[in-house]
N, C-alpha and C. Protein backbone atom coordinates (compact mmCIF):
# COMPACT_ATOMS: atom_id res chain seq x y z
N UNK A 1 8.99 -162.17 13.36
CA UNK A 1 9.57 -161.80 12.09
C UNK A 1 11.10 -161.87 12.12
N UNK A 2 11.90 -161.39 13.52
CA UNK A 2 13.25 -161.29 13.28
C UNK A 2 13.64 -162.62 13.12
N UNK A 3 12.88 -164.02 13.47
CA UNK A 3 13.42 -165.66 13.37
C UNK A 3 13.67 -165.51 12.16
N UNK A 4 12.48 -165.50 11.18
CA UNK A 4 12.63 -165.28 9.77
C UNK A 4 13.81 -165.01 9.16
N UNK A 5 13.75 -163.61 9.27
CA UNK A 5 14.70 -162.62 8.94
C UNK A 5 16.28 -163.52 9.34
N UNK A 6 15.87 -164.25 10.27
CA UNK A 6 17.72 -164.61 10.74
C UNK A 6 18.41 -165.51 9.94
N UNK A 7 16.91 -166.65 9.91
CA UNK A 7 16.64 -168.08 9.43
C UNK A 7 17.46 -167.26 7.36
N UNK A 8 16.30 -166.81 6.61
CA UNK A 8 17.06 -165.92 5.38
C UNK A 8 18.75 -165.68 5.47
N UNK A 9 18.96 -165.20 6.07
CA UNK A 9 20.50 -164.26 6.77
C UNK A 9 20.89 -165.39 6.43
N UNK A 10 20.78 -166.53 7.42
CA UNK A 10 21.61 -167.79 7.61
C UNK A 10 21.92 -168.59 6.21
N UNK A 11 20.77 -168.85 5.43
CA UNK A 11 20.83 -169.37 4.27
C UNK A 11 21.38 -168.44 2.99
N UNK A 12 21.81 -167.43 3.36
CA UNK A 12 22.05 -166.54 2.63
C UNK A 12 23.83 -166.48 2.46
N UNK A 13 24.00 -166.97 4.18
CA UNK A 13 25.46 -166.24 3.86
C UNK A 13 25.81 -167.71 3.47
N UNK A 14 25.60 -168.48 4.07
CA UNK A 14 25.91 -170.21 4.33
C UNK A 14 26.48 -170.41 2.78
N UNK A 15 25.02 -169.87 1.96
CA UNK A 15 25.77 -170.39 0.31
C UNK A 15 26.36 -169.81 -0.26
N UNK A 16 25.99 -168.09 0.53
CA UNK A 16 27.69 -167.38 -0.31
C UNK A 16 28.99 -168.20 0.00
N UNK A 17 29.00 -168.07 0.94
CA UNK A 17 30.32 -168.47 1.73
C UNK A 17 30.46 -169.96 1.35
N UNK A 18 29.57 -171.14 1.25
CA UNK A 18 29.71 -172.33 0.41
C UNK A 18 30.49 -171.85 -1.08
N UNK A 19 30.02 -170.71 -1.95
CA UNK A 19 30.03 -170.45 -3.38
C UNK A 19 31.80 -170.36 -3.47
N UNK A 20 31.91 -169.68 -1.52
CA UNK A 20 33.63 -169.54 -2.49
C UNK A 20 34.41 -170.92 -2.12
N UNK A 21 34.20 -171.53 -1.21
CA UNK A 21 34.30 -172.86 -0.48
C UNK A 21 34.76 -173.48 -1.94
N UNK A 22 33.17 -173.81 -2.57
CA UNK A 22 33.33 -174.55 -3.58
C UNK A 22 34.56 -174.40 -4.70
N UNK A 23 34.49 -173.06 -4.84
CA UNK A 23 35.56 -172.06 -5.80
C UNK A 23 36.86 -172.50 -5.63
N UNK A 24 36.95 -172.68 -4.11
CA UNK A 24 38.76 -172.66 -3.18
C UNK A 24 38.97 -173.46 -3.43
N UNK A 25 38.32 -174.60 -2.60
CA UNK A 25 38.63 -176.04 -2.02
C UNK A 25 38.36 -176.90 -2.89
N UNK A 26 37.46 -176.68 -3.76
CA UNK A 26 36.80 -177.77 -3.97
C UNK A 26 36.86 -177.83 -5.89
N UNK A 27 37.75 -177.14 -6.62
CA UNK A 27 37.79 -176.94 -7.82
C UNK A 27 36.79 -176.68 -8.57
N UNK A 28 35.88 -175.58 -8.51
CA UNK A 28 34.85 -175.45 -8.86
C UNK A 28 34.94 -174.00 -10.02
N UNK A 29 34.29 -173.89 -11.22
CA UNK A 29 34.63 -172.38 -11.78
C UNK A 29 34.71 -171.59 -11.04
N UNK A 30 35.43 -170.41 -11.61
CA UNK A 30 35.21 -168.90 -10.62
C UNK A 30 33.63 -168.44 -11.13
N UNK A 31 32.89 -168.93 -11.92
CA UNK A 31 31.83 -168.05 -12.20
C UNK A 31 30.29 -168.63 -10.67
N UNK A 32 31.07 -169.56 -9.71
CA UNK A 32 30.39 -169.66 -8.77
C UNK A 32 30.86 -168.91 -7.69
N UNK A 33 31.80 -167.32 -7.58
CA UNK A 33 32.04 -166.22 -7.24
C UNK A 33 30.57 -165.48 -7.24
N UNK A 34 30.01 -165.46 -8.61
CA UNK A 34 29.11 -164.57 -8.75
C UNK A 34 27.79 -164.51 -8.05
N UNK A 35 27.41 -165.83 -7.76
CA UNK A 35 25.76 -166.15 -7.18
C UNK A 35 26.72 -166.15 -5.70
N UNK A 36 27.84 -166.31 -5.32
CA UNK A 36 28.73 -166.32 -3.81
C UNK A 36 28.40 -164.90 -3.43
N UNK A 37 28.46 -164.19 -4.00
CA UNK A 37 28.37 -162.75 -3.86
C UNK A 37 27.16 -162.22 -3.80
N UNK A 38 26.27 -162.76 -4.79
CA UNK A 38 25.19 -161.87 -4.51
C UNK A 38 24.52 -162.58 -3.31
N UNK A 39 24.29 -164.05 -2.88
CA UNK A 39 24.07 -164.68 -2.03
C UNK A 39 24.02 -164.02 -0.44
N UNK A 40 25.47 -162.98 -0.77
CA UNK A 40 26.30 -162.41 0.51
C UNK A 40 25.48 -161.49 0.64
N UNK A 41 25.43 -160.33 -0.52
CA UNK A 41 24.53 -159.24 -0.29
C UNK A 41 23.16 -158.93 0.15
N UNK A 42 22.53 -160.17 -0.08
CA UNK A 42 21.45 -160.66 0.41
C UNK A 42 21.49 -161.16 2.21
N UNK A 43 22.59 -161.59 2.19
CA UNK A 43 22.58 -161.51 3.70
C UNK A 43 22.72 -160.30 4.43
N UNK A 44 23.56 -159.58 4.22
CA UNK A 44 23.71 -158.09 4.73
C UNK A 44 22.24 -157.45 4.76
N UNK A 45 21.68 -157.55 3.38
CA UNK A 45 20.54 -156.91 3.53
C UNK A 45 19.51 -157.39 4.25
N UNK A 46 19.45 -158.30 4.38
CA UNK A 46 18.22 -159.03 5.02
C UNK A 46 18.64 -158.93 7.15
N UNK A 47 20.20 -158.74 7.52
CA UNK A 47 20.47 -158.32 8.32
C UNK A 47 20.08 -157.32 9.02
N UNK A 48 19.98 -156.65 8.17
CA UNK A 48 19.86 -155.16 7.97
C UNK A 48 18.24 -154.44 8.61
N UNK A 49 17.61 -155.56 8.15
CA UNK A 49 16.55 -155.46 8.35
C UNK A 49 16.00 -155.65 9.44
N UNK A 50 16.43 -156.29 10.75
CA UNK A 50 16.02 -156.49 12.26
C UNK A 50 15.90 -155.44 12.55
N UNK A 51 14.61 -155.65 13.44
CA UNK A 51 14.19 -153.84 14.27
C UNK A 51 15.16 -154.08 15.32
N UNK A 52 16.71 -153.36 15.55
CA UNK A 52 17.19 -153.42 16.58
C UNK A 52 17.89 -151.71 16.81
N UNK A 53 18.05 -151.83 18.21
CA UNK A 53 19.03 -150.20 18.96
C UNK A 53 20.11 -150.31 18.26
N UNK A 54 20.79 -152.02 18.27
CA UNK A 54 22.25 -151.39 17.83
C UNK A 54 22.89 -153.30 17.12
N UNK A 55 23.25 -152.48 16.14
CA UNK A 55 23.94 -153.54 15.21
C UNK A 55 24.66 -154.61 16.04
N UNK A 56 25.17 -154.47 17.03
CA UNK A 56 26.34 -155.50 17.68
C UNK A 56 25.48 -156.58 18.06
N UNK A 57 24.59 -156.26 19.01
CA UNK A 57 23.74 -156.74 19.56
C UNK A 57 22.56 -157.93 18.57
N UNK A 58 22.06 -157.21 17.41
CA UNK A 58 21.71 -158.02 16.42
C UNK A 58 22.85 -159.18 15.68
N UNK A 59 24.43 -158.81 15.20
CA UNK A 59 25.10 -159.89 14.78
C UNK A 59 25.25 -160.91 15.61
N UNK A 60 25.36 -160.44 17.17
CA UNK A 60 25.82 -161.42 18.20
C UNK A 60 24.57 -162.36 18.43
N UNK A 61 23.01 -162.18 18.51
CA UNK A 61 22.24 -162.97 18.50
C UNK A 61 22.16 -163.39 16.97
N UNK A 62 22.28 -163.11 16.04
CA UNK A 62 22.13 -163.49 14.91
C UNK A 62 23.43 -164.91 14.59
N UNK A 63 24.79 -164.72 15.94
CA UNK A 63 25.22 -165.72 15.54
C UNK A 63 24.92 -167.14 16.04
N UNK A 64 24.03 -167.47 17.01
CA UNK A 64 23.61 -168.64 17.22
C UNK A 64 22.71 -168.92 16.35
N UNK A 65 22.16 -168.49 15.74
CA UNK A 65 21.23 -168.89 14.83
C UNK A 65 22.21 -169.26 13.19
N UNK A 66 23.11 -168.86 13.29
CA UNK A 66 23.73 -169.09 12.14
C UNK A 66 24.81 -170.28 12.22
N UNK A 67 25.02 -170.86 13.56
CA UNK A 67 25.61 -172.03 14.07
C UNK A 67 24.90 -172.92 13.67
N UNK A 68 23.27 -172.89 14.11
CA UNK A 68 22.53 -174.36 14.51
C UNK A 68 21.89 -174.26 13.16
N UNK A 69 22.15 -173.27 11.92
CA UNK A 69 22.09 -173.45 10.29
C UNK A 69 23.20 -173.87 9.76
N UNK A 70 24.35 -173.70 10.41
CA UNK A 70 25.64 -174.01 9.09
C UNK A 70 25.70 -175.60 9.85
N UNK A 71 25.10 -176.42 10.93
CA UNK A 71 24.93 -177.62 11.17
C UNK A 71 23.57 -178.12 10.41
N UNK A 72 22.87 -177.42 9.89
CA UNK A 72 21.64 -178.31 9.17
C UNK A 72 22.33 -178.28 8.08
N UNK A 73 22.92 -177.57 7.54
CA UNK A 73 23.58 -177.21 5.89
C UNK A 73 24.65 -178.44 5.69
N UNK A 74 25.51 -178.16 6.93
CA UNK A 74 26.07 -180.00 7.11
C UNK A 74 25.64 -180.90 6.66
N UNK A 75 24.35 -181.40 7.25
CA UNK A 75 23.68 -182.79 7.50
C UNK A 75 23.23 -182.17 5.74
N UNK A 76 22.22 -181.47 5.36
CA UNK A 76 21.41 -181.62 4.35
C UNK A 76 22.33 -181.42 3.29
N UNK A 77 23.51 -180.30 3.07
CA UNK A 77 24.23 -179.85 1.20
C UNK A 77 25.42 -181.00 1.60
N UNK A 78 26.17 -181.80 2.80
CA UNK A 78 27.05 -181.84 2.53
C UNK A 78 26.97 -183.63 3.00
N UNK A 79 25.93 -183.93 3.75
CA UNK A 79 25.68 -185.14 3.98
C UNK A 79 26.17 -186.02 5.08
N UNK A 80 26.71 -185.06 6.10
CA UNK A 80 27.29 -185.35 7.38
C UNK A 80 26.49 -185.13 8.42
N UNK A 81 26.28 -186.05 9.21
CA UNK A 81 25.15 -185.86 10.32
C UNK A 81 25.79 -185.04 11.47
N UNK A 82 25.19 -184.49 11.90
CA UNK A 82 26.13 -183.56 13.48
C UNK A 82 26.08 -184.61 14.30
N UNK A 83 27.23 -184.81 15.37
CA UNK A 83 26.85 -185.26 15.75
C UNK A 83 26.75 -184.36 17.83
N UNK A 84 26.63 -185.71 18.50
CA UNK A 84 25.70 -185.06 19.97
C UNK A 84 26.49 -183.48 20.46
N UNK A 85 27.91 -183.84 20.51
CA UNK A 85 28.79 -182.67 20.43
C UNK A 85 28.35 -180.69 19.48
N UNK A 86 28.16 -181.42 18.21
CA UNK A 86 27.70 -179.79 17.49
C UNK A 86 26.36 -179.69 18.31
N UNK A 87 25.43 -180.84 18.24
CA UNK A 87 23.80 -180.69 19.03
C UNK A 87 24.15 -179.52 19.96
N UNK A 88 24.64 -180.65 21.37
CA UNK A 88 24.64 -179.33 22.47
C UNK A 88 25.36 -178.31 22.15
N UNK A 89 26.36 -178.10 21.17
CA UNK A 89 27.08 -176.61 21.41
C UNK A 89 26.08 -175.68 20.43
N UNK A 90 25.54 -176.17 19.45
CA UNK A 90 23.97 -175.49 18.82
C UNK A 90 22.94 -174.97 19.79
N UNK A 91 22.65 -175.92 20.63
CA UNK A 91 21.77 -175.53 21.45
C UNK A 91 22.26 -174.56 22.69
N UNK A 92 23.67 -174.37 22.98
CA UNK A 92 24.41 -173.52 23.61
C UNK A 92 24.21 -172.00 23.32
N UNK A 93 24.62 -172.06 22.22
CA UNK A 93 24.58 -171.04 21.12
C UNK A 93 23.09 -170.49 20.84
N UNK A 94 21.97 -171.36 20.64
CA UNK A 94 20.80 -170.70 20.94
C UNK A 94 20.16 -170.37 22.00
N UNK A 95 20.48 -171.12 23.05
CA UNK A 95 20.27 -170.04 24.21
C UNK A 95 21.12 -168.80 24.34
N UNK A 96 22.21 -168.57 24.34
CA UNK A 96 22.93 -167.41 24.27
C UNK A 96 22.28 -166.32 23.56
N UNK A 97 21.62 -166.94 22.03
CA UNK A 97 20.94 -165.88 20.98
C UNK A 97 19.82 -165.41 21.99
N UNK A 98 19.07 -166.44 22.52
CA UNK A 98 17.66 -165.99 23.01
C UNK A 98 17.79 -165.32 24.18
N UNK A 99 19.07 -165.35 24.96
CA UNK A 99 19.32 -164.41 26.30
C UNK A 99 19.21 -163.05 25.58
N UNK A 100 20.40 -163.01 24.79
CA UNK A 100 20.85 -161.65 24.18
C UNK A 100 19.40 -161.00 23.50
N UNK A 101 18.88 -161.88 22.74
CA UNK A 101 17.39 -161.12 21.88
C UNK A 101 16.19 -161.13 23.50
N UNK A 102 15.56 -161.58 24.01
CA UNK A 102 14.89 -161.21 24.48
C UNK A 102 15.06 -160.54 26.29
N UNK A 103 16.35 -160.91 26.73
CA UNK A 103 16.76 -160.50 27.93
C UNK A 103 15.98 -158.50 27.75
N UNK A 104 15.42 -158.13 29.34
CA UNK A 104 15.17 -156.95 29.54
C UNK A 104 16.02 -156.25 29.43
N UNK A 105 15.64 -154.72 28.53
CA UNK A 105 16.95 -153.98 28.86
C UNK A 105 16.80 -152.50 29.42
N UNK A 106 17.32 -151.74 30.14
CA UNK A 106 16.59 -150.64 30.43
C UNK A 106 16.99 -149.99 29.58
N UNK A 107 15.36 -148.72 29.43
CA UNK A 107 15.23 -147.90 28.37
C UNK A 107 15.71 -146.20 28.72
């Protein structure tokens, strides 16, 4: 369930954070602030939601997973392929997530 939960998170903040992108950079209305925002809140909340001891520990695995998404969001909203370079540092980054999420910890 927490993949889920991360996989959501990821797509959540990706298009807030696209919404203001678009807003900044890219001359877009301010009324794409509004779905930027709620987009965001939806990430927090859905964050929020991992069965974890302690928040740090959930953002820090939660950020490889939000690497090897803001590289699919690349290739698929923006039309740039990753290339071998983002690959391995994605796949860097998800091992790091999967040390941190499933490594033993004493209780």
């Amino acid at each position: 369930m927490t993949n889920v939960i991360f996989a959501g998170a990821a797509l959540a903040e990706i298009a807030g954070c696209f919404a203001f992108w678009a807003w900044w950079r890219l001359d877009r209305s301010p009324l794409w602030l509004l779905p930027g925002l709620a987009a965001l809140v939806v990430f927090a909340w859905l964050l929020a939601l991992v069965e974890s001891d302690a928040a740090g520990r959930t953002y820090a695995a939660y950020g490889g997973i939000y690497i090897a998404a803001s590289l699919l969001w690349l290739w698929a909203a923006e039309g740039i392929r990753p290339d071998r370079w983002d690959i391995a540092g994605a796949a860097i980054c998800l091992a790091g997530a999967g040390i941190i999420l499933l490594a033993p910890r004493a209780t």
